[in-house]
Protein backbone atom coordinates (compact mmCIF):
# COMPACT_ATOMS: atom_id res chain seq x y z
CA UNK A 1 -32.22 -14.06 -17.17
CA UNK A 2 -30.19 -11.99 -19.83
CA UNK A 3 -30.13 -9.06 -17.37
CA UNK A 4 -29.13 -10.87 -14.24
CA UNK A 5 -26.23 -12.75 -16.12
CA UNK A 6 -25.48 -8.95 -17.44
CA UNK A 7 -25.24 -7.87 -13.96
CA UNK A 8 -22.97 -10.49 -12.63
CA UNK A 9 -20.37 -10.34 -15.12
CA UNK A 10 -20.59 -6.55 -14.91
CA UNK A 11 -19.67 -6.58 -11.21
CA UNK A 12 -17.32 -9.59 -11.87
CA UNK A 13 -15.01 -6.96 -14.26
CA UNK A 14 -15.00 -4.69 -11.46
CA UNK A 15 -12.58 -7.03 -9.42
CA UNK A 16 -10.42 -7.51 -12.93
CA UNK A 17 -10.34 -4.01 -13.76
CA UNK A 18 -9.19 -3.19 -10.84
CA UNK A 19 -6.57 -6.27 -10.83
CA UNK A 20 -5.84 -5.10 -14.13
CA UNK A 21 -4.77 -1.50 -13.23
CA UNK A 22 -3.37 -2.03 -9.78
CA UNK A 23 0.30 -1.01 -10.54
CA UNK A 24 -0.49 2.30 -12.50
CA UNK A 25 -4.13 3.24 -10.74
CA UNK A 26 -4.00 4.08 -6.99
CA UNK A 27 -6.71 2.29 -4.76
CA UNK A 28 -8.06 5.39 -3.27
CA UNK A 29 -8.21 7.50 -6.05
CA UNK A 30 -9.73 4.82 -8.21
CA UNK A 31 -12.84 4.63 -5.79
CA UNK A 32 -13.02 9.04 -5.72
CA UNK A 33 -13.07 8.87 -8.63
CA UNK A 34 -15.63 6.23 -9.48
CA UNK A 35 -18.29 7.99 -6.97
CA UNK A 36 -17.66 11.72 -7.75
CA UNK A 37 -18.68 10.24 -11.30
CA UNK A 38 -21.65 7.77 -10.32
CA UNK A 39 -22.63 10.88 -8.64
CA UNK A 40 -22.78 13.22 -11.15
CA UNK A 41 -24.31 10.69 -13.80
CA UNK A 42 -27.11 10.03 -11.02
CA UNK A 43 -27.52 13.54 -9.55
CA UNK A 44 -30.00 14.68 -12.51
CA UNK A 45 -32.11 11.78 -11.40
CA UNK A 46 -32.06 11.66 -7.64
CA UNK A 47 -31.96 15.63 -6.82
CA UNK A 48 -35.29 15.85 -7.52
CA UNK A 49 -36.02 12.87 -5.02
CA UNK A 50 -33.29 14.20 -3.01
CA UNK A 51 -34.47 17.53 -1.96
CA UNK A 52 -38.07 16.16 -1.02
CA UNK A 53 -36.76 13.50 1.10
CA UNK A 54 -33.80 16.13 2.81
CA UNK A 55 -35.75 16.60 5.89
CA UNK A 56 -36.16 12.72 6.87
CA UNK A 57 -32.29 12.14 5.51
CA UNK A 58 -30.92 14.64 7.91
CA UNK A 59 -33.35 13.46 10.98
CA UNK A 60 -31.47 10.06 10.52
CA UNK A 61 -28.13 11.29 9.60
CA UNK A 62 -26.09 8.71 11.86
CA UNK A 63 -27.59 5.94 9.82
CA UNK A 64 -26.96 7.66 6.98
CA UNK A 65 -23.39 8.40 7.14
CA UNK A 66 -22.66 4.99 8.15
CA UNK A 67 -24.27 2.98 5.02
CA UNK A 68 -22.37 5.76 3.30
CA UNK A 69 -19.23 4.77 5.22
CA UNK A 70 -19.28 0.85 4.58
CA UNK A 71 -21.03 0.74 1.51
CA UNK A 72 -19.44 2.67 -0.44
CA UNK A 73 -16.64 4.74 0.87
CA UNK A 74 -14.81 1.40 2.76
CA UNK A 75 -16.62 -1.15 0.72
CA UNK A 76 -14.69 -0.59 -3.30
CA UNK A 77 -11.63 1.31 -1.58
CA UNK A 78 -10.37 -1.84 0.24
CA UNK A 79 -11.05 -4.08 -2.61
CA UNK A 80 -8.69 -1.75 -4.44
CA UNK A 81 -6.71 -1.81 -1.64
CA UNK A 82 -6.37 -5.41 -1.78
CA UNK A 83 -6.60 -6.30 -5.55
CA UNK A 84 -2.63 -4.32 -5.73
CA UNK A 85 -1.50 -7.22 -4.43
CA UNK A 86 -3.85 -10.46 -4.74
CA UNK A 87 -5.81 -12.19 -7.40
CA UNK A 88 -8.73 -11.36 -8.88
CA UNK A 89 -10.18 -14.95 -8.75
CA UNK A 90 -9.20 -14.78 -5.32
CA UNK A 91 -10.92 -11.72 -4.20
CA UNK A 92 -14.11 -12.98 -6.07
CA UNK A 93 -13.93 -15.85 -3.93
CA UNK A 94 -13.98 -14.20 -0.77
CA UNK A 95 -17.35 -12.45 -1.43
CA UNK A 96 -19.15 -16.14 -0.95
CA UNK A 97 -18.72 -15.79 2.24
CA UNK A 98 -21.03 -12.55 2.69
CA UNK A 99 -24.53 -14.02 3.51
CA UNK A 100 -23.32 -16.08 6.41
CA UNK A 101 -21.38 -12.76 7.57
CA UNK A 102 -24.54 -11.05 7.61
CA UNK A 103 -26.46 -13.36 9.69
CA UNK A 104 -23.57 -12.78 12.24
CA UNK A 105 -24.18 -8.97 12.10
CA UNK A 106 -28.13 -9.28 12.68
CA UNK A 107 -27.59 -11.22 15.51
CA UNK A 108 -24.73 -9.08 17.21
CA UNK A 109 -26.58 -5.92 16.16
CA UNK A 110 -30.33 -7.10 16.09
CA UNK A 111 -30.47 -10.44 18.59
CA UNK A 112 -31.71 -12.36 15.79
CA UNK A 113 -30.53 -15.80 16.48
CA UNK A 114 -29.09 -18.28 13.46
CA UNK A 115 -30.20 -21.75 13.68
CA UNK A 116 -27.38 -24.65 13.92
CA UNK A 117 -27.47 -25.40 9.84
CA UNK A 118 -26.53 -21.52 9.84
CA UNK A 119 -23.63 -21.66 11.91
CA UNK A 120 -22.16 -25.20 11.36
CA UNK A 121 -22.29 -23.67 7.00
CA UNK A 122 -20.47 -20.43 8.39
CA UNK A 123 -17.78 -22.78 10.15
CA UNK A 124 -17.31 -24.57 6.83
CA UNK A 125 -17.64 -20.98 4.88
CA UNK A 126 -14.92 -20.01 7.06
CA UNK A 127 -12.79 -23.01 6.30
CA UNK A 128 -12.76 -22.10 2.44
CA UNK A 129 -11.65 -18.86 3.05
CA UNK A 130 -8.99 -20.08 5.17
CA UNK A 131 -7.83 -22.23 2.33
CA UNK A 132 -7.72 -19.13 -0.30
CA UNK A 133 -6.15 -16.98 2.23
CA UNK A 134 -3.37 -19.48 3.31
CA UNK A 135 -3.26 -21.03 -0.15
CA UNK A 136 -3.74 -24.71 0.34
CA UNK A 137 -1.64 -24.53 3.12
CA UNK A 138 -3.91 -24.33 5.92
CA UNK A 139 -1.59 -25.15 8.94
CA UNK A 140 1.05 -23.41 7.63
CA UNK A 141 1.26 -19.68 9.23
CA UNK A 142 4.02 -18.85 7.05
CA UNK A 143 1.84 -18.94 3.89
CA UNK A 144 -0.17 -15.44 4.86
CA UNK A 145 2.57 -13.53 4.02
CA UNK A 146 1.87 -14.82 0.37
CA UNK A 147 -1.66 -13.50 0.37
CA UNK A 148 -1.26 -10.40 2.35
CA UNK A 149 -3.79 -8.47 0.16
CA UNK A 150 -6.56 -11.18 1.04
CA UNK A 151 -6.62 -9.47 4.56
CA UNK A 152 -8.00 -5.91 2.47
CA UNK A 153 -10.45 -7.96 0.82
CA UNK A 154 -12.02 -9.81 4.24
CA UNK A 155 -11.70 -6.27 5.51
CA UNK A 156 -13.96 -5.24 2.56
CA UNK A 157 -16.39 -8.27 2.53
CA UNK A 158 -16.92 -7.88 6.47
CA UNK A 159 -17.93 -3.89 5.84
CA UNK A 160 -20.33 -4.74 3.25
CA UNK A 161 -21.67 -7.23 5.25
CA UNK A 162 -22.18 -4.43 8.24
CA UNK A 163 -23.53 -2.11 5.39
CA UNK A 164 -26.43 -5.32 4.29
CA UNK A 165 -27.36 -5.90 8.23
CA UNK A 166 -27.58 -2.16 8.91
CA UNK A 167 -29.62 -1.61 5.92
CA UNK A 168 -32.78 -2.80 7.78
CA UNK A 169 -32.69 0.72 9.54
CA UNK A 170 -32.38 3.01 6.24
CA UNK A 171 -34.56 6.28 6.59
CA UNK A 172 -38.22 5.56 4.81
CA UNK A 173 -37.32 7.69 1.43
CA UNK A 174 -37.25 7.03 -1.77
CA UNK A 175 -34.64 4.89 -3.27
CA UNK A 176 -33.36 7.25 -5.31
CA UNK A 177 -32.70 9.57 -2.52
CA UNK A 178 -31.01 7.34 -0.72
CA UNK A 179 -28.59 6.15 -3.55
CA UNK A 180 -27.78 9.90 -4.17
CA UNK A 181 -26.79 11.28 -0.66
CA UNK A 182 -24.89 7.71 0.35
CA UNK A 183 -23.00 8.04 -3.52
CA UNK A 184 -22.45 11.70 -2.27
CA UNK A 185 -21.47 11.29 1.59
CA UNK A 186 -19.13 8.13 0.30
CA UNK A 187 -17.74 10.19 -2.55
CA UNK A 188 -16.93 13.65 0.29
CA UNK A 189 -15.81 10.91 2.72
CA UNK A 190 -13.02 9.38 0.20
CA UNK A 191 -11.82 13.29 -0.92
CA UNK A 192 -8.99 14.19 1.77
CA UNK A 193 -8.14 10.39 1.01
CA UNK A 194 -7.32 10.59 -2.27
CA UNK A 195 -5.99 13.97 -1.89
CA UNK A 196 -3.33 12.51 1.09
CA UNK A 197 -2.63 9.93 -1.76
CA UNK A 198 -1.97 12.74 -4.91
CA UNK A 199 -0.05 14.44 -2.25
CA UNK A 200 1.97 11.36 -1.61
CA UNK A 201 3.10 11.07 -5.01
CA UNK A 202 0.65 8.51 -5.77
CA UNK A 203 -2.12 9.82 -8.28
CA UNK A 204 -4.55 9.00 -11.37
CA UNK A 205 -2.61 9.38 -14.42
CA UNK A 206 -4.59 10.87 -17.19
CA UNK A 207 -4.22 8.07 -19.50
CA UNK A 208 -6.67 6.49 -22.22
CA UNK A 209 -6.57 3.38 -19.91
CA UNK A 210 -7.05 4.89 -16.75
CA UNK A 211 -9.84 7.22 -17.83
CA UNK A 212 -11.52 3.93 -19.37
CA UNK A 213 -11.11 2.37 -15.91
CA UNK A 214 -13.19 5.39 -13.73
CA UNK A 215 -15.62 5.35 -16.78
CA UNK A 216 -16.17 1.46 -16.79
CA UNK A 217 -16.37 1.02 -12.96
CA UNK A 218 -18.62 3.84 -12.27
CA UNK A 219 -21.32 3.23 -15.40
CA UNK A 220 -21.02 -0.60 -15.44
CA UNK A 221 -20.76 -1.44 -11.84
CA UNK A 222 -22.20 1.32 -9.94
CA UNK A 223 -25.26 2.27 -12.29
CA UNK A 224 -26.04 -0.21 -15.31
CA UNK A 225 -25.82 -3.55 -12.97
CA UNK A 226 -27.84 -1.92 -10.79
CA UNK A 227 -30.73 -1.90 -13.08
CA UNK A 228 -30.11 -4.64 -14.67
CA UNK A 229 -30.29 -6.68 -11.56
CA UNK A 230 -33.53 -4.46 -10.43
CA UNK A 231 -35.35 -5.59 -13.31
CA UNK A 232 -33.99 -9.16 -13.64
CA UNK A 233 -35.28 -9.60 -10.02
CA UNK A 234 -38.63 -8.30 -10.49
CA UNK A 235 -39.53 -10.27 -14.04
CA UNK A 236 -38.23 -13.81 -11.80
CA UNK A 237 -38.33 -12.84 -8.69
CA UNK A 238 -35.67 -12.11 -6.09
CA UNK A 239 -34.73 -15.47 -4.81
CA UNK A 240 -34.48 -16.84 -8.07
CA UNK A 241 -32.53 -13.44 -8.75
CA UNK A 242 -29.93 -14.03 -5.86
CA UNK A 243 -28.83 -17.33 -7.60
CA UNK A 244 -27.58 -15.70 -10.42
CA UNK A 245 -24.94 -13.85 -8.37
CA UNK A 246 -23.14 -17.17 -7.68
CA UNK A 247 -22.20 -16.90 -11.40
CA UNK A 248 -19.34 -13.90 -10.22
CA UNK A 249 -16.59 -16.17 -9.83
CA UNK A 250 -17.63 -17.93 -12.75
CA UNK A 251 -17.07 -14.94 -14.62
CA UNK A 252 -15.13 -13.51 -12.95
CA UNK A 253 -12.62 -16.77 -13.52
CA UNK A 254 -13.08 -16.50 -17.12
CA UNK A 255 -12.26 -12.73 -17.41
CA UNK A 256 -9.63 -13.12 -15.23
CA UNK A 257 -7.87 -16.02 -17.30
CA UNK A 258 -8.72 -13.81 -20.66
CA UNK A 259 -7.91 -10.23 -19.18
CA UNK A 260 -5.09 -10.97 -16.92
CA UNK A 261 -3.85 -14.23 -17.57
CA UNK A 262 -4.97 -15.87 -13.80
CA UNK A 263 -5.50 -19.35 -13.65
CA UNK A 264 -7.40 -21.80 -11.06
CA UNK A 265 -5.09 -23.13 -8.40
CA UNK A 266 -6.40 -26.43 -6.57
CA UNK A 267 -6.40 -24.02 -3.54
CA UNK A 268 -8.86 -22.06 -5.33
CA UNK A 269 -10.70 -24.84 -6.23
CA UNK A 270 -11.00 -26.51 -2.78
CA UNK A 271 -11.55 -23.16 -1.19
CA UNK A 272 -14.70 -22.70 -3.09
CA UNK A 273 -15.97 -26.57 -2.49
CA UNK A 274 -16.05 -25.51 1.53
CA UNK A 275 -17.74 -22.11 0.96
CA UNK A 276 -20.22 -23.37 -1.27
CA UNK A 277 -20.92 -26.52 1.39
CA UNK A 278 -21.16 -23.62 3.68
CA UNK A 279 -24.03 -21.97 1.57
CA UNK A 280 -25.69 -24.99 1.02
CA UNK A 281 -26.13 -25.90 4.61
CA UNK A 282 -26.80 -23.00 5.59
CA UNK A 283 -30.00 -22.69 3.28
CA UNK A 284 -30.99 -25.92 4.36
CA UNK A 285 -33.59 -24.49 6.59
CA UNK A 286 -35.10 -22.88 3.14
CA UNK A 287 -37.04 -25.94 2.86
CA UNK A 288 -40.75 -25.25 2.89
CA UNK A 289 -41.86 -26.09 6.43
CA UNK A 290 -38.98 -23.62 7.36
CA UNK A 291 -39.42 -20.98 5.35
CA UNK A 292 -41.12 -17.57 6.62
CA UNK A 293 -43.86 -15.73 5.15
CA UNK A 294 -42.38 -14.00 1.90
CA UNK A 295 -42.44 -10.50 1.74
CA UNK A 296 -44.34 -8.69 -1.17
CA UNK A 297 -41.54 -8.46 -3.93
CA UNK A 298 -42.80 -5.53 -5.55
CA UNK A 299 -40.94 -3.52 -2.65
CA UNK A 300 -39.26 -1.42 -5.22
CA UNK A 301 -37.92 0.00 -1.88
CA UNK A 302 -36.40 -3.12 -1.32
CA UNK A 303 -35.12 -3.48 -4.66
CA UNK A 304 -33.50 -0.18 -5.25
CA UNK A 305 -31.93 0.09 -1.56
CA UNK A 306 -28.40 -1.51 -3.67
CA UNK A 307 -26.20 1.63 -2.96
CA UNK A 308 -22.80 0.28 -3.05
CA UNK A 309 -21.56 -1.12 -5.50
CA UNK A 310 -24.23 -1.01 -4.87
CA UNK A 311 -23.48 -3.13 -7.26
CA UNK A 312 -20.23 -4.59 -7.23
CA UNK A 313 -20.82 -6.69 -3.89
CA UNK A 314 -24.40 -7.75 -4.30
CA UNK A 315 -25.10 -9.73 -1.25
CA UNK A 316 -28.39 -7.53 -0.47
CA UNK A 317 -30.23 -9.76 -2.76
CA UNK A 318 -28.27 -13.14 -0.96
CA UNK A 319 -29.20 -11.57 2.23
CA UNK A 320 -33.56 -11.55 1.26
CA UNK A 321 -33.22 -15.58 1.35
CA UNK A 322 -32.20 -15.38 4.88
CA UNK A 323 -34.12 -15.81 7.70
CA UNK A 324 -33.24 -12.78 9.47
CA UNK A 325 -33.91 -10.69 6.13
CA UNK A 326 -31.66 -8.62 6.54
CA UNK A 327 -32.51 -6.35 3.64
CA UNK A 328 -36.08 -5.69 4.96
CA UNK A 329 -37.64 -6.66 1.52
């Protein structure tokens, strides 16, 4: 249980740090910058993996290139994106919302159908956000403008969601292989980004504090959560797993009030009371007579597959107590 409360506060300070260095960091060069060095910390490990598995990557390059795109490419660079101008507690919130986004993709993409609990807890999911986005104003238009950056952040949580559902159809290869070349293609994909950015006049300053930024965001959330979580999940199991990720805003609340001086708004507050009636409903149908078959848990497959922030939205693990399981564990 130690590891799996490791790994959520882990991926919770990736929303603060990058709260906490919005007006000095740039969003796009924060995220190169994380993956070129994921990359090269993993590379010794997966290019072994990697070169075995080239053939199969490259005969199922579209799929490929497209976890790369929304996983990790879009995924962290819009969360930047949006953290320059909203709250972290905020954008923590927003990421409740992924499971029932994912059963939406596996039915547009895959014709798998939700049940009513399902939708009526998306309505309600839905709801929350609109509360968070609109800031307790929810009839009152005029109120976006205050939370502008929110609009990044759905942005973000609807690619990752795209990145979960699609993850049903990664190649058959070995985790590690996969992890590498989507950290790699995500990583080549953000490079005439970031350069468009330097070129701007916007670029990483080589400070102690923004070095300590790249460093913490590509060890802690891209490669330590990641096995923390892996091994949390298979001493407890993953459902049991999954429920520790709740615990983000939790954390990420308290680092957020210690780090950056946020506090909880009754916006905040009632925002999270309709997302989490949302999840609750919409595991209703986890009661035993619903409940499918589970699948073996020892799918290491299954368990490694986290290749985006991997680890700093981890809604693959949500997305295994769906019906539709998403993940393919």
């Amino acid at each position: 249980m130690l590891l799996l409360c490791l790994a959520a506060a882990g991926w919770s300070g990736n929303f603060v740090v990058g709260r906490l260095i919005h007006s000095t960091v740039p969003p796009v060069s924060l995220a190169f910058f994380r993956w070129l060095t994921a990359t090269v910390v993993l590379l010794p490990f997966g290019a072994p993996r990697l070169r075995r598995d080239l053939p199969v990557l490259v005969q199922r390059k579209g799929t490929v290139l497209v976890l790369a795109a929304t996983g990790v490419a879009a995924y962290n660079t819009l969360i930047y994106e949006g953290l320059q101008s909203t709250t972290a507690i905020s954008a923590l919130l927003m990421q409740s919302i992924m499971p029932l986004l994912i059963l939406a993709f596996v039915f547009v993409l895959f014709r798998e159908r939700p049940q009513v609990f399902q939708l009526l807890g998306l309505v309600l999911s839905l709801a929350g956000v609109w509360v968070v986005v609109t800031q307790g104003s929810p009839f009152d238009t005029g109120a976006l403008a205050l939370g502008e950056g929110l609009g990044w952040i759905l942005l973000a949580v609807i690619s990752y969601a795209l990145y979960t559902a699609l993850l049903r159809q990664r190649p058959p290869v070995h985790p590690l292989s996969l992890l590498t070349a989507t950290f790699g293609l995500g990583t080549l994909m953000l490079a005439p980004l970031a350069a468009a950015e330097a070129a701007s006049g916007r670029f990483l300053p080589l400070t102690a504090g923004s070095v300590a930024a790249v460093v913490y965001v590509a060890l802690v959330p891209s490669l330590l959560c990641y096995f923390c979580y892996n091994r949390g999940a298979e001493l407890v199991g993953a459902a049991r797993a999954g429920q520790f990720l709740h615990l983000m805003p939790v954390f990420g609340a308290v680092l957020a009030f210690l780090f950056l001086g946020e506090r909880l708004h009754g916006f905040h507050l009632a925002g999270a009371a309709f997302i989490g009636a949302g999840l609750a409903i919409a595991a209703a149908k986890q009661r035993p007579g619903h409940r499918q078959p589970p699948q073996e848990e020892s799918d290491t497959e299954g368990l490694t597959a986290r290749n985006s922030e991997q680890c700093s939205s981890p809604v693959e693990r949500l997305g295994e107590d769906l019906p539709s399981r998403v993940t393919d564990r």
